[in-house]
Protein backbone atom coordinates (compact mmCIF):
# COMPACT_ATOMS: atom_id res chain seq x y z
CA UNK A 1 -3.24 41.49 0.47
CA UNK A 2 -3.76 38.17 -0.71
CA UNK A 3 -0.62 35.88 -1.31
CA UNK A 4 -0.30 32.87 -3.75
CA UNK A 5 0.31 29.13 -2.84
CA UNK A 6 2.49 26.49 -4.57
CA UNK A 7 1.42 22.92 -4.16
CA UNK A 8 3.97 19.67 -5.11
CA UNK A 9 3.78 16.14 -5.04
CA UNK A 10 6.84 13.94 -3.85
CA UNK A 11 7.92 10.12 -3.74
CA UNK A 12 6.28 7.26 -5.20
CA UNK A 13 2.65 7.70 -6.54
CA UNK A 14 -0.33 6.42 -5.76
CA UNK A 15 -4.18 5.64 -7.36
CA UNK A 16 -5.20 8.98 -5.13
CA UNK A 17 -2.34 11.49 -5.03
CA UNK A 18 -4.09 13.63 -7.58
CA UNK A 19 -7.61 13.78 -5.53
CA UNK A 20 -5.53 15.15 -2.90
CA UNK A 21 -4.26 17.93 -5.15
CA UNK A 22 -7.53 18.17 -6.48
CA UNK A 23 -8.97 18.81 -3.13
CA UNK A 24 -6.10 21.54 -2.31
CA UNK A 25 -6.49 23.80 -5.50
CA UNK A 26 -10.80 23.39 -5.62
CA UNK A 27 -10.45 24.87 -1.82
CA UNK A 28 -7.70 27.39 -3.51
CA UNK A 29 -9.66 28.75 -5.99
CA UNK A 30 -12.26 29.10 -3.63
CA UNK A 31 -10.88 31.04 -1.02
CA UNK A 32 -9.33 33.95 -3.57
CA UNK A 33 -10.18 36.13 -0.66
CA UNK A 34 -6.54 34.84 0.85
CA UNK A 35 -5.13 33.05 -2.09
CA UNK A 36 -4.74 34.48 -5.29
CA UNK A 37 -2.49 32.05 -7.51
CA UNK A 38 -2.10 28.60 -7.81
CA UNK A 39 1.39 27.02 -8.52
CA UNK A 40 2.72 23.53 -8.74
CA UNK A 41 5.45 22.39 -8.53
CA UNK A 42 6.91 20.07 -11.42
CA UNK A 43 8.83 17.05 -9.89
CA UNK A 44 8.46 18.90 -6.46
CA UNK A 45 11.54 20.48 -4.53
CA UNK A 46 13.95 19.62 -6.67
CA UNK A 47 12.29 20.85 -10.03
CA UNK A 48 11.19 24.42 -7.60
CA UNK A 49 14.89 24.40 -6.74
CA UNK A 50 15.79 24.26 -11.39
CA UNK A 51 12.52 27.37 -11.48
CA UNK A 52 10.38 25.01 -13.04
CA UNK A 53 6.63 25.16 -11.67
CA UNK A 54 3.06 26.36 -13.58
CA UNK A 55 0.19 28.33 -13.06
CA UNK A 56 -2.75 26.15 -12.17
CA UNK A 57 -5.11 28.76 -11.54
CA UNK A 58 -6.40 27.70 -14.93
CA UNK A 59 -7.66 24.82 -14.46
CA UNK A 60 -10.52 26.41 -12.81
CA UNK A 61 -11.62 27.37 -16.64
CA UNK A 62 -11.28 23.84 -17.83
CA UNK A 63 -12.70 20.35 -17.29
CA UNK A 64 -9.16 19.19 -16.30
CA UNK A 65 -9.80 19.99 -11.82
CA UNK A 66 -12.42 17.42 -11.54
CA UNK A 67 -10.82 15.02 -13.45
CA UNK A 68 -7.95 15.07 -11.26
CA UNK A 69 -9.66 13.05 -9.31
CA UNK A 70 -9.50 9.83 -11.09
CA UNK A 71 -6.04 10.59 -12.63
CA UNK A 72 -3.45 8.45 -12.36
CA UNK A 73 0.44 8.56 -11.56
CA UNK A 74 1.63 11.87 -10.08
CA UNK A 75 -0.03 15.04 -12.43
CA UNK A 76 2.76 17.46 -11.23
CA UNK A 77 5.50 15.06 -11.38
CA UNK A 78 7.12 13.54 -8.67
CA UNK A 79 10.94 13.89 -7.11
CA UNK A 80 13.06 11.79 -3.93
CA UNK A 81 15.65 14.68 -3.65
CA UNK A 82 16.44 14.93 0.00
CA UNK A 83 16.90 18.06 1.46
CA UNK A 84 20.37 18.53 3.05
CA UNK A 85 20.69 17.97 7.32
CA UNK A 86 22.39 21.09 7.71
CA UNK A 87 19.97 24.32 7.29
CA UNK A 88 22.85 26.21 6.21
CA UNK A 89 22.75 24.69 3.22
CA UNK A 90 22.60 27.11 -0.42
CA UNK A 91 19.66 25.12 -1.19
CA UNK A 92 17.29 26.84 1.68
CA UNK A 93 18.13 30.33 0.21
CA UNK A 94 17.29 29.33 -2.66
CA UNK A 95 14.30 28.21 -2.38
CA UNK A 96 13.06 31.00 -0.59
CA UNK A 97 13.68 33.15 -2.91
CA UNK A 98 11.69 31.37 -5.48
CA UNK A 99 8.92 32.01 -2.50
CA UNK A 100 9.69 35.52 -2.52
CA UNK A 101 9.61 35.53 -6.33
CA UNK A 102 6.40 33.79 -6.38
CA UNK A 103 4.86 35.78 -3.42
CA UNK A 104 3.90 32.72 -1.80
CA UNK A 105 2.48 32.49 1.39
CA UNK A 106 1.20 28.86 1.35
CA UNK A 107 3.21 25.58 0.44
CA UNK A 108 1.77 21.98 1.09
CA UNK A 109 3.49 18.92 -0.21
CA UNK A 110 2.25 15.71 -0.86
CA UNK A 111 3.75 12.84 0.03
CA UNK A 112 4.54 10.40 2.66
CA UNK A 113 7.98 10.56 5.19
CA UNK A 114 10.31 11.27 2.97
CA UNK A 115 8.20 14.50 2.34
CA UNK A 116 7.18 15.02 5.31
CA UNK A 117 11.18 15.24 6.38
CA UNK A 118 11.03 18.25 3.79
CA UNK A 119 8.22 20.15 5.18
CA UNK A 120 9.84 20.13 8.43
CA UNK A 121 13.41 21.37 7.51
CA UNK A 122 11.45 24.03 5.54
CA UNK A 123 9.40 24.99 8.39
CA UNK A 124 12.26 25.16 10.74
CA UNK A 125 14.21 27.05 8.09
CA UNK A 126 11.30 29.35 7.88
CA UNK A 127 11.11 29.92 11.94
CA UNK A 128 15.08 30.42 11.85
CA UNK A 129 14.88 33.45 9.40
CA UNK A 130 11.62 34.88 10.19
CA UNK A 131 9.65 33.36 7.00
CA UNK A 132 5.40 34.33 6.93
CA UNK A 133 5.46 31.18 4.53
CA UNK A 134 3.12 27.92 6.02
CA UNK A 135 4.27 24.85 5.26
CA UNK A 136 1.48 21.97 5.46
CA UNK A 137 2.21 18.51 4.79
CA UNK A 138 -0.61 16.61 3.04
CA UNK A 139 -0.12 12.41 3.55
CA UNK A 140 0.61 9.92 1.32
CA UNK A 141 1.53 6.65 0.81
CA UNK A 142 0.36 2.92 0.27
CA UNK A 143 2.79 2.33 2.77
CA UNK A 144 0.43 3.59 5.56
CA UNK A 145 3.08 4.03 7.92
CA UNK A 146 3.16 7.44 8.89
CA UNK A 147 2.60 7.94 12.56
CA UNK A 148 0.23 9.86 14.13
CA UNK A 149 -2.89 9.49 12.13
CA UNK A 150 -5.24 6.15 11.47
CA UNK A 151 -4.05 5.60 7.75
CA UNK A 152 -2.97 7.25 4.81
CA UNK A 153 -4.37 8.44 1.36
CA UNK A 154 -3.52 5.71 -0.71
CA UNK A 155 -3.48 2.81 1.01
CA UNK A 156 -7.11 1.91 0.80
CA UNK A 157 -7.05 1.65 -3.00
CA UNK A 158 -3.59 -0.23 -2.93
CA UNK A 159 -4.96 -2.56 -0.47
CA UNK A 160 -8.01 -3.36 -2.61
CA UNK A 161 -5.68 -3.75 -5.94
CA UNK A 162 -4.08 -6.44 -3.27
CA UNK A 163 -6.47 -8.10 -2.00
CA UNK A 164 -8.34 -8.17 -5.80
CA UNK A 165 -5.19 -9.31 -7.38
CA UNK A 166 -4.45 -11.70 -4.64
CA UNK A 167 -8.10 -13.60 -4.92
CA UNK A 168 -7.53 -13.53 -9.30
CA UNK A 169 -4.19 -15.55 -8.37
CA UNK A 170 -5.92 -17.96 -5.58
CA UNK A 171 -8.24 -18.62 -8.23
CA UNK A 172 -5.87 -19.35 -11.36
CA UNK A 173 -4.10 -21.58 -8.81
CA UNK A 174 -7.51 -23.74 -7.47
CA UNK A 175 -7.88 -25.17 -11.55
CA UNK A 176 -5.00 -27.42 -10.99
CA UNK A 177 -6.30 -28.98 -7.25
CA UNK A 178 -5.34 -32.42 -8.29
CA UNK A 179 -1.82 -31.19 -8.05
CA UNK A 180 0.17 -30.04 -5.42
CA UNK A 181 1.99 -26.01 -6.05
CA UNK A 182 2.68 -23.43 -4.31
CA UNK A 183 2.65 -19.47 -5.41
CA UNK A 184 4.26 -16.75 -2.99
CA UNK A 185 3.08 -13.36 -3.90
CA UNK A 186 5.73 -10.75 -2.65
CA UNK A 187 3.84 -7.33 -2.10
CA UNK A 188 5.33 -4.28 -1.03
CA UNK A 189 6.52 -3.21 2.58
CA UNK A 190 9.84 -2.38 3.60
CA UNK A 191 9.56 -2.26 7.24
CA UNK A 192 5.74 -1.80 7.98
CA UNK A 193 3.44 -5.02 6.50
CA UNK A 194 0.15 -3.12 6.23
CA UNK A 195 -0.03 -3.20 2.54
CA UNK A 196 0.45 -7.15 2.45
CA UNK A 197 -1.74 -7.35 5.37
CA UNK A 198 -4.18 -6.43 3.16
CA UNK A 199 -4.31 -9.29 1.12
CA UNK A 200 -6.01 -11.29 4.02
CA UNK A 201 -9.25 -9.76 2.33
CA UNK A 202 -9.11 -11.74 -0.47
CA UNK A 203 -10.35 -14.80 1.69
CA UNK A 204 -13.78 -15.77 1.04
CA UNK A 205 -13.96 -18.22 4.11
CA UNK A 206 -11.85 -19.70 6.81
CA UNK A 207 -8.91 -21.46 5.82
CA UNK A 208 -9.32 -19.69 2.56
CA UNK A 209 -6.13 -18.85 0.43
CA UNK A 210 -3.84 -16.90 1.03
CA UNK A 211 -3.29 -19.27 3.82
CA UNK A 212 -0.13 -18.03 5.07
CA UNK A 213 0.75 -14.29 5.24
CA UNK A 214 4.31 -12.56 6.17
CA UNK A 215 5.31 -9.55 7.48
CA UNK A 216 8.38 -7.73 8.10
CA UNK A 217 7.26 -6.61 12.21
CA UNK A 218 7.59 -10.74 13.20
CA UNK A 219 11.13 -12.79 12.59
CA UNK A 220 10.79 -14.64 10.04
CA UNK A 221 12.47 -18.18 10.40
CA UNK A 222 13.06 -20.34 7.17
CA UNK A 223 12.76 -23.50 8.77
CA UNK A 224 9.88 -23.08 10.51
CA UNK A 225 8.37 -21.54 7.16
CA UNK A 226 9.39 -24.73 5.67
CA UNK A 227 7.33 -26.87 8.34
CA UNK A 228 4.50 -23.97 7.85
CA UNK A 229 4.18 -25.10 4.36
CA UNK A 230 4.27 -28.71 4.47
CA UNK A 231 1.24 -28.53 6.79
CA UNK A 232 -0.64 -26.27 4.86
CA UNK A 233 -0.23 -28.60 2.04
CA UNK A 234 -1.64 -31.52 3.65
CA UNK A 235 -5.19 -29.16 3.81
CA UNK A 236 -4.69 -27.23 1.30
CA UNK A 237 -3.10 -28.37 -2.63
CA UNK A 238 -2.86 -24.95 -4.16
CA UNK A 239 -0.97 -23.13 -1.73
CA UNK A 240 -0.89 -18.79 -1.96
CA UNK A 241 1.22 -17.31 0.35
CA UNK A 242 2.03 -13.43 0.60
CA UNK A 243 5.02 -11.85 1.77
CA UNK A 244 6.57 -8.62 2.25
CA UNK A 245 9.43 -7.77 0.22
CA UNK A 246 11.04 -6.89 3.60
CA UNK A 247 10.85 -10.37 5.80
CA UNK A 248 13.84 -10.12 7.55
CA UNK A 249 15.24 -12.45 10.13
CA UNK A 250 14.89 -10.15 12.92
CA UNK A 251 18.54 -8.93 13.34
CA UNK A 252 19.01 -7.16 10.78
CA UNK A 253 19.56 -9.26 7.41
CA UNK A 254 16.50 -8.51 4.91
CA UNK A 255 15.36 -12.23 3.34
CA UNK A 256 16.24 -11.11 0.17
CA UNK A 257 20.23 -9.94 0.87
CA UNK A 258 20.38 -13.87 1.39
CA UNK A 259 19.86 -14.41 -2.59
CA UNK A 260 21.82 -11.38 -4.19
CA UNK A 261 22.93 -8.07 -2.88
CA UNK A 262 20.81 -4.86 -2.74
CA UNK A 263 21.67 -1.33 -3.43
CA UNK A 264 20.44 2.43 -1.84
CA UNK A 265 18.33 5.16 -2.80
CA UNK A 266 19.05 8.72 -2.00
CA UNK A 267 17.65 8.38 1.12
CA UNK A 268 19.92 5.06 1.90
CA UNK A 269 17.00 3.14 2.05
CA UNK A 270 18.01 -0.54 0.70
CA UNK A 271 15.60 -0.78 -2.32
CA UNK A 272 14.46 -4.85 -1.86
CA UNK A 273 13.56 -6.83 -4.55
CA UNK A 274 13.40 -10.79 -4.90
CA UNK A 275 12.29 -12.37 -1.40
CA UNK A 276 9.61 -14.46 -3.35
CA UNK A 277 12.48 -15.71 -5.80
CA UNK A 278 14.19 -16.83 -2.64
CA UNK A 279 11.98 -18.82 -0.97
CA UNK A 280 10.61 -20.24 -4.26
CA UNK A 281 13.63 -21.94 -4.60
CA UNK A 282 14.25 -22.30 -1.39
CA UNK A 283 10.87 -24.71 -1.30
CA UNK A 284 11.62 -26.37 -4.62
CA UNK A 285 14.97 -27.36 -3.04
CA UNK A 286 13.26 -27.87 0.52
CA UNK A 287 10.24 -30.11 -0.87
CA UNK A 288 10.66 -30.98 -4.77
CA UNK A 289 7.05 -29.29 -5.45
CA UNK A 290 6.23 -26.91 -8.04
CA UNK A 291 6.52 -23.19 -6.88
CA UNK A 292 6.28 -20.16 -8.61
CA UNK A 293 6.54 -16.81 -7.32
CA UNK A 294 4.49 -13.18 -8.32
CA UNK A 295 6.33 -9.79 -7.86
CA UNK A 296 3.24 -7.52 -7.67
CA UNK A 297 5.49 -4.81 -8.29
CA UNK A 298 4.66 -0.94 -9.04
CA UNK A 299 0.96 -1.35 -10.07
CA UNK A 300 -0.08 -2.18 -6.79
CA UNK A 301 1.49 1.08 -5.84
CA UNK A 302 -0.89 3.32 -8.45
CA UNK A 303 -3.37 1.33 -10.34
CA UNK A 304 -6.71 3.03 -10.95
CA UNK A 305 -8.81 0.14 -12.08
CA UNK A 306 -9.55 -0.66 -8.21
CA UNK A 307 -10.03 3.12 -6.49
CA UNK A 308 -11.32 2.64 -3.39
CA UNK A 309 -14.54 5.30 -3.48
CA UNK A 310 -13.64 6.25 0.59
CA UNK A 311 -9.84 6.32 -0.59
CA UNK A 312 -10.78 9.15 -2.65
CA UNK A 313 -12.74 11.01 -1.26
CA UNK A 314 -10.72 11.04 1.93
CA UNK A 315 -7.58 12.02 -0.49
CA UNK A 316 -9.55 15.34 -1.13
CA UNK A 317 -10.81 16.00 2.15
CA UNK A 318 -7.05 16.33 3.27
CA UNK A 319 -6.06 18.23 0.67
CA UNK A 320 -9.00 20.57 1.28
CA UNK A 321 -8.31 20.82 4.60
CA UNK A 322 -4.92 21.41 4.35
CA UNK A 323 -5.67 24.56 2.68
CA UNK A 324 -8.17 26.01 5.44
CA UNK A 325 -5.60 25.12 8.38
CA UNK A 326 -2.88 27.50 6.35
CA UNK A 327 -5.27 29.81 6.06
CA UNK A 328 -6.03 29.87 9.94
CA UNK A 329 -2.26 30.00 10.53
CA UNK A 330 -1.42 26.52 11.05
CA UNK A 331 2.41 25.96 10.01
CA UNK A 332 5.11 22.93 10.48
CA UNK A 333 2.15 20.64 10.47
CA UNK A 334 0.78 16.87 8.66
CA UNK A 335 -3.00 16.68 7.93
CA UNK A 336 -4.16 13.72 9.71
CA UNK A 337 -7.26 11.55 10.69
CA UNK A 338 -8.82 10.27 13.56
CA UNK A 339 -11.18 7.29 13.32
CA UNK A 340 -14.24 7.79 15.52
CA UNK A 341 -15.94 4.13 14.93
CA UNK A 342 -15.46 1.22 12.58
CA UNK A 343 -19.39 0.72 12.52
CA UNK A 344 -20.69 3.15 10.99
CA UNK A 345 -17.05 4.13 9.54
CA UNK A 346 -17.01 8.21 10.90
CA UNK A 347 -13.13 9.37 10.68
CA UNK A 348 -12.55 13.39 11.43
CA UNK A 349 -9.54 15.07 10.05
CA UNK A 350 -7.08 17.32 12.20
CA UNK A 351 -3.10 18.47 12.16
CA UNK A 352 -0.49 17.01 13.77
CA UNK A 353 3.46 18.05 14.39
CA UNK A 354 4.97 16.78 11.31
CA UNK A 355 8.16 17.07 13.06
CA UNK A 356 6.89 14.22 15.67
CA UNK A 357 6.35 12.33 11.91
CA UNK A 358 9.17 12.62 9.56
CA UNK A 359 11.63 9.75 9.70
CA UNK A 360 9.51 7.67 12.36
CA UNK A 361 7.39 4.36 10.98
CA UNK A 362 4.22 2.95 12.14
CA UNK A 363 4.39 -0.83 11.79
CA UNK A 364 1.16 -2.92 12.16
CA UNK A 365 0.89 -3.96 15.90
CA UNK A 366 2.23 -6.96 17.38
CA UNK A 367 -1.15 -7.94 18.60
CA UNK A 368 -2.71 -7.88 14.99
CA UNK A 369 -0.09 -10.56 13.75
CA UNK A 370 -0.89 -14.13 15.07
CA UNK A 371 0.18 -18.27 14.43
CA UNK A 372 3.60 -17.76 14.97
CA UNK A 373 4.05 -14.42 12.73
CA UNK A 374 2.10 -16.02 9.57
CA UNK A 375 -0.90 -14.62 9.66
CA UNK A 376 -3.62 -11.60 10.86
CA UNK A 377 -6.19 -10.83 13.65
CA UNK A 378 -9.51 -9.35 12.70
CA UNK A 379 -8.68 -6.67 14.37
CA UNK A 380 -6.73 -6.17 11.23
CA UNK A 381 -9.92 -7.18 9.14
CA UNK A 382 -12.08 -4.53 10.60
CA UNK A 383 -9.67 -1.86 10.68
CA UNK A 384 -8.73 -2.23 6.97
CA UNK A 385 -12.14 -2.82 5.46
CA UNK A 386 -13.90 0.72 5.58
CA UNK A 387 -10.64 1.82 3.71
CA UNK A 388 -11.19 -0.53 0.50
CA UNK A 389 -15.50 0.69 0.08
CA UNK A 390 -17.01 1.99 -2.75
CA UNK A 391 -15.93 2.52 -6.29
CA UNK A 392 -15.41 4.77 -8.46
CA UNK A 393 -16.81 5.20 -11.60
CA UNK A 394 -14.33 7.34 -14.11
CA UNK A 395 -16.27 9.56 -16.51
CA UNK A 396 -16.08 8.54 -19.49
CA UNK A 397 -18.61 12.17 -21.43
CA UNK A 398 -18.37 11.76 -25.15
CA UNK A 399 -15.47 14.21 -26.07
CA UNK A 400 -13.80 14.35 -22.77
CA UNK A 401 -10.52 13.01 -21.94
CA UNK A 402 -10.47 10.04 -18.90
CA UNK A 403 -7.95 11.84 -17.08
CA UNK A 404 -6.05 15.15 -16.84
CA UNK A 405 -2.30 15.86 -18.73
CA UNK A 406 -0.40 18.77 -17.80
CA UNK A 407 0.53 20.82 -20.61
């Protein structure tokens, strides 16, 4: 008898978290041999948890699957509600007896540790009361820190908003070269730097802007940042440096915490803001130049101006394969992907223990950061480049929404 499969989204979105469920419920629909409804969940756990979710079995009637694709911002709604430690908690109950109310037999969430966290403690709450449900974890996050697989959905087309964004700003800054300035551009990246990484592709040529580049892996040292930028200057008049918003000092004490105080999220992660407002003044103070500073903020998290055409399409694949490694009994598990070559790009996907994932971070390695922890190999280059190709072109048929609303 076939059993029906519920489908969420979690944590901050990105430009491709909706090809991802667009890629679970097209392989759905097609596999109605083993599935037979579609659910998702509205603002994930937490809103499952209140009984709200819909039918999306009926999008397979409408124009609204494929343009999932190109949709931005989370179509389900998104949540950060933490799942309690203890599996004794009401909560699990709960929950599965929305399952058992639901007859579902499949549940994948999207998302990127924080989520992952959840599929595990559901898993092992599963295993502990005898629970047919499988729990798959489909990845995301422009974070690309999750361990065990080559990158993350979602990164690609954040790191091309970057790097595009980042090249518009070196630009607006080269009009005024007969006077000296300096713009830092804080991107995000709490404890992994991949994301600001990326904006070393907005160089055109060596010793092309952004000149200096920060993440949170090295130290970072104010006085020799200082002495960075007064011999940059003497090269270079317009100066664009990017930083993450986590530089930290190396023992402990975020760059930021040194200009105001920052508070927690549910997860008691410290939610950083205002590194680039820092060190702006700290340079105006340091060197009596102008300085201004950019706080990319949340579009570089989810804009859809810049989709990276591989970023999508990989997005989908995951989500599709997701569904086929429930159906051959997979459970407890993270849909990953293994690069086979940079030239010609070839990455496989495959399924990993997402309990060796949750709450661990892959930073960028030590080896790919060089000059004294201001700058990246090209190692880095040719790693991150496959991951920004190809664009997408949004259909735009005369009478035809751009993008899908729930109802």
């Amino acid at each position: 008898m076939a059993k029906n499969m519920i489908i969420g989204q979690s944590g901050g979105p990105t430009a491709v978290i909706n090809s991802s469920l667009y890629g679970a419920v097209k392989q759905a629909l097609k596999r109605n041999d083993k599935i037979d409804k579609v659910y998702g969940m509205v603002n994930g756990v937490e809103g499952l948890k209140d009984g709200n979710y819909i039918d999306l079995t009926a999008l397979a009637d409408t124009t609204e699957l494929e343009l999932l694709r190109t949709t931005p911002g989370a179509y389900l709604g998104s949540c950060r509600f933490k799942l309690p430690e203890s599996l004794e908690d009401e909560v699990y109950p709960l929950l599965f007896k929305r399952f058992e109310e639901l007859n579902i037999g499949y549940f994948f969430y999207i998302g990127g540790n924080d989520s992952m966290d959840s599929v595990s403690k559901l898993s092992r709450y599963a295993e502990q009361i005898n629970s047919d449900v499988r729990f798959i974890g489909i990845p995301k996050t422009v974070d690309n820190d999750l361990v065990n697989t080559d990158h993350t959905p979602g990164f690609g087309s954040a790191a091309k908003y970057v790097a595009t964004v980042v090249r518009e700003i070196s630009i607006d800054a080269s009009v005024y070269d007969n006077k000296t300035s300096v713009t830092i551009v804080e991107i995000m990246g709490r404890h992994a730097g991949w994301l600001t990484a990326a904006s070393a592709l907005a160089r055109r040529e060596l010793g092309d802007n952004p000149v200096l580049i920060y993440l949170p892996e090295a130290a970072f040292d104010q006085d020799a940042f200082v002495e960075k930028v007064k011999e940059a200057l003497k090269t270079t008049s317009n100066l664009v440096i990017c930083i993450s918003e986590g530089i930290n000092d190396g023992k402990g004490t975020f760059i930021c915490e040194l200009g105001s105080a920052v508070s927690t999220d549910a997860f008691g992660h410290k939610m950083l803001a205002g590194s680039g407002k820092y060190l702006e003044n700290l340079l105006k103070d340091k060197l009596g130049i102008k300085v201004r500073s950019i706080e990319l903020n949340v579009p570089q998290r989810c804009a859809s101006a810049h989709l990276s055409e591989t970023d999508v399409r990989e997005a989908a694949g995951a989500g599709a394969y997701g569904v086929n490694a429930a159906l051959e009994g997979e459970t407890g598990k993270m849909i990953a992907f293994r690069r086979e070559s940079d030239t010609p790009y070839v990455i496989t996907y495959g399924v990993e223990d997402v309990n060796l994932i949750c709450n661990e971070e892959k930073g960028v390695p030590a080896n790919w950061i060089i000059n004294d922890g201001s700058d990246v190999s090209e190692e880095f280059i040719s790693y991150a480049k496959p991951l920004v190709q190809g664009d997408v072109v949004i259909p735009k048929d005369e009478g035809l929404p751009m993008f899908a609303y729930r109802k």
